[in-house]
C-alpha atoms as a PDB file:
ATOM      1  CA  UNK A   1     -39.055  26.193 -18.376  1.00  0.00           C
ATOM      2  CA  UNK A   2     -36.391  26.670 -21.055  1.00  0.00           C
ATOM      3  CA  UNK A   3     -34.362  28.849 -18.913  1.00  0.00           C
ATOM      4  CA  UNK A   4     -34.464  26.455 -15.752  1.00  0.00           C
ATOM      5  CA  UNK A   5     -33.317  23.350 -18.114  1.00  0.00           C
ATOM      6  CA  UNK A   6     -30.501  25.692 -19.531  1.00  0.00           C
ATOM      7  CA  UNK A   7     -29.548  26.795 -15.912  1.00  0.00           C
ATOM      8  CA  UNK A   8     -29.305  23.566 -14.776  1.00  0.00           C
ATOM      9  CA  UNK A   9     -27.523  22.137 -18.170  1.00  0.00           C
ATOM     10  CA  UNK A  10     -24.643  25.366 -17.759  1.00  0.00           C
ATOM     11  CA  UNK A  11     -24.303  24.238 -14.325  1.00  0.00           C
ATOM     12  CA  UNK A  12     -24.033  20.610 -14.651  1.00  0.00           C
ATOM     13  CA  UNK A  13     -21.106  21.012 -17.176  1.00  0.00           C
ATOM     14  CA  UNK A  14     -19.449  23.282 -15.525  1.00  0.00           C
ATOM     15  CA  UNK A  15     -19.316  20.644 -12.342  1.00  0.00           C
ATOM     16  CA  UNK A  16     -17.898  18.429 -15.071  1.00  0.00           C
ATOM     17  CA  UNK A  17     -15.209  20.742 -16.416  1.00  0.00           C
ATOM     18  CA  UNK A  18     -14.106  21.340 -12.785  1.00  0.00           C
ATOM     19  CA  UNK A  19     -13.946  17.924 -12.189  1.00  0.00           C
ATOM     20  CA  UNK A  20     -12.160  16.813 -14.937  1.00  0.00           C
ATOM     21  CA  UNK A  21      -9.970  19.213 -14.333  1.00  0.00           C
ATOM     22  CA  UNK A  22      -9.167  18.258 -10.681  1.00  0.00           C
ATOM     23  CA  UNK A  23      -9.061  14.153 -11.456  1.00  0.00           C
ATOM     24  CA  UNK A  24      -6.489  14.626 -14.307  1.00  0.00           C
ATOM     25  CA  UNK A  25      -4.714  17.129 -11.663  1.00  0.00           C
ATOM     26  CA  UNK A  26      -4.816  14.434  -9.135  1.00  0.00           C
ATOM     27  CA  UNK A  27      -3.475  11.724 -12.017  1.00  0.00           C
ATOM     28  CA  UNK A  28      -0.812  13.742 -12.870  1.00  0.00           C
ATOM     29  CA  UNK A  29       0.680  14.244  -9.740  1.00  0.00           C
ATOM     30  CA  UNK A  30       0.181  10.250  -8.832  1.00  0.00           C
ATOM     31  CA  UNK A  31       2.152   9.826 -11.887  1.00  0.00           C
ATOM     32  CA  UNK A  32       4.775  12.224 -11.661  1.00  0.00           C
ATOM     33  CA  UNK A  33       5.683  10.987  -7.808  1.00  0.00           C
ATOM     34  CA  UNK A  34       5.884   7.648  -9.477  1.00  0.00           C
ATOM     35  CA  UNK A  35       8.312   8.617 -12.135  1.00  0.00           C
ATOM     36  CA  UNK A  36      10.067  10.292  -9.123  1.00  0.00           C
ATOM     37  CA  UNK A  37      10.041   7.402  -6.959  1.00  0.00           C
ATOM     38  CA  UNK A  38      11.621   5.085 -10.189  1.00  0.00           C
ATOM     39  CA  UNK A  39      14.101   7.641 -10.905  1.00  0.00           C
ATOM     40  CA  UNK A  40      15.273   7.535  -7.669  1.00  0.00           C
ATOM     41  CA  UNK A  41      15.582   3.402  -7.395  1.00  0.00           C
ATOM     42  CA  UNK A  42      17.428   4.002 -10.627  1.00  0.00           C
ATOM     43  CA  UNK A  43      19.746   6.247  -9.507  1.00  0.00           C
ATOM     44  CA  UNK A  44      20.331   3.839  -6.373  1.00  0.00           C
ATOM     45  CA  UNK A  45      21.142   0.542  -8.482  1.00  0.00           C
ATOM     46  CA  UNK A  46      23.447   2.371 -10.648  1.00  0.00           C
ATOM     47  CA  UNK A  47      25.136   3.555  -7.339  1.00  0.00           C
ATOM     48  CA  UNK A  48      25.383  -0.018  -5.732  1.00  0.00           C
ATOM     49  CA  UNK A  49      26.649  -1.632  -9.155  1.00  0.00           C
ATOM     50  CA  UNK A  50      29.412   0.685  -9.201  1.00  0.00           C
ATOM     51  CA  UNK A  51      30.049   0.209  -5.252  1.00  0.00           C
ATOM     52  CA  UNK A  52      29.730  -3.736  -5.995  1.00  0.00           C
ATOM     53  CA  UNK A  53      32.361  -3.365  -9.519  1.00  0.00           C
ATOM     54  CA  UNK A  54      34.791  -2.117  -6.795  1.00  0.00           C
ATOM     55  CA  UNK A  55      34.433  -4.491  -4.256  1.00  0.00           C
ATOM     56  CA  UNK A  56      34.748  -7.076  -7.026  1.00  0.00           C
ATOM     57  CA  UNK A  57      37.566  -5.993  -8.191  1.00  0.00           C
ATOM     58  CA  UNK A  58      39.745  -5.787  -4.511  1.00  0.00           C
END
């Protein structure tokens, strides 16, 4: 009976370790094409505000 419940115990922690594992996978690449994706607008104002300083000036 012991050796069932500790069967059962090993496997349902390692379903929990492998899950774990795959949601803060799946968070860190959400969060990392985010960061890409603001980098990117960034880098696209700072282009138009330079485009729009020489238009201003002429």
């Amino acid at each position: 009976m012991f050796n069932k419940l500790e069967k059962n115990l090993n496997n349902r922690l390692i379903d929990f370790f492998i899950w774990g594992s795959y949601v803060n996978d799946y968070w860190t690449r959400v969060f990392d094409k985010i960061k890409k994706m603001w980098l990117e607008a960034y880098a696209h104002i700072l282009i138009q505000l330079e485009k729009f300083k020489k238009w201003y000036k002429n």
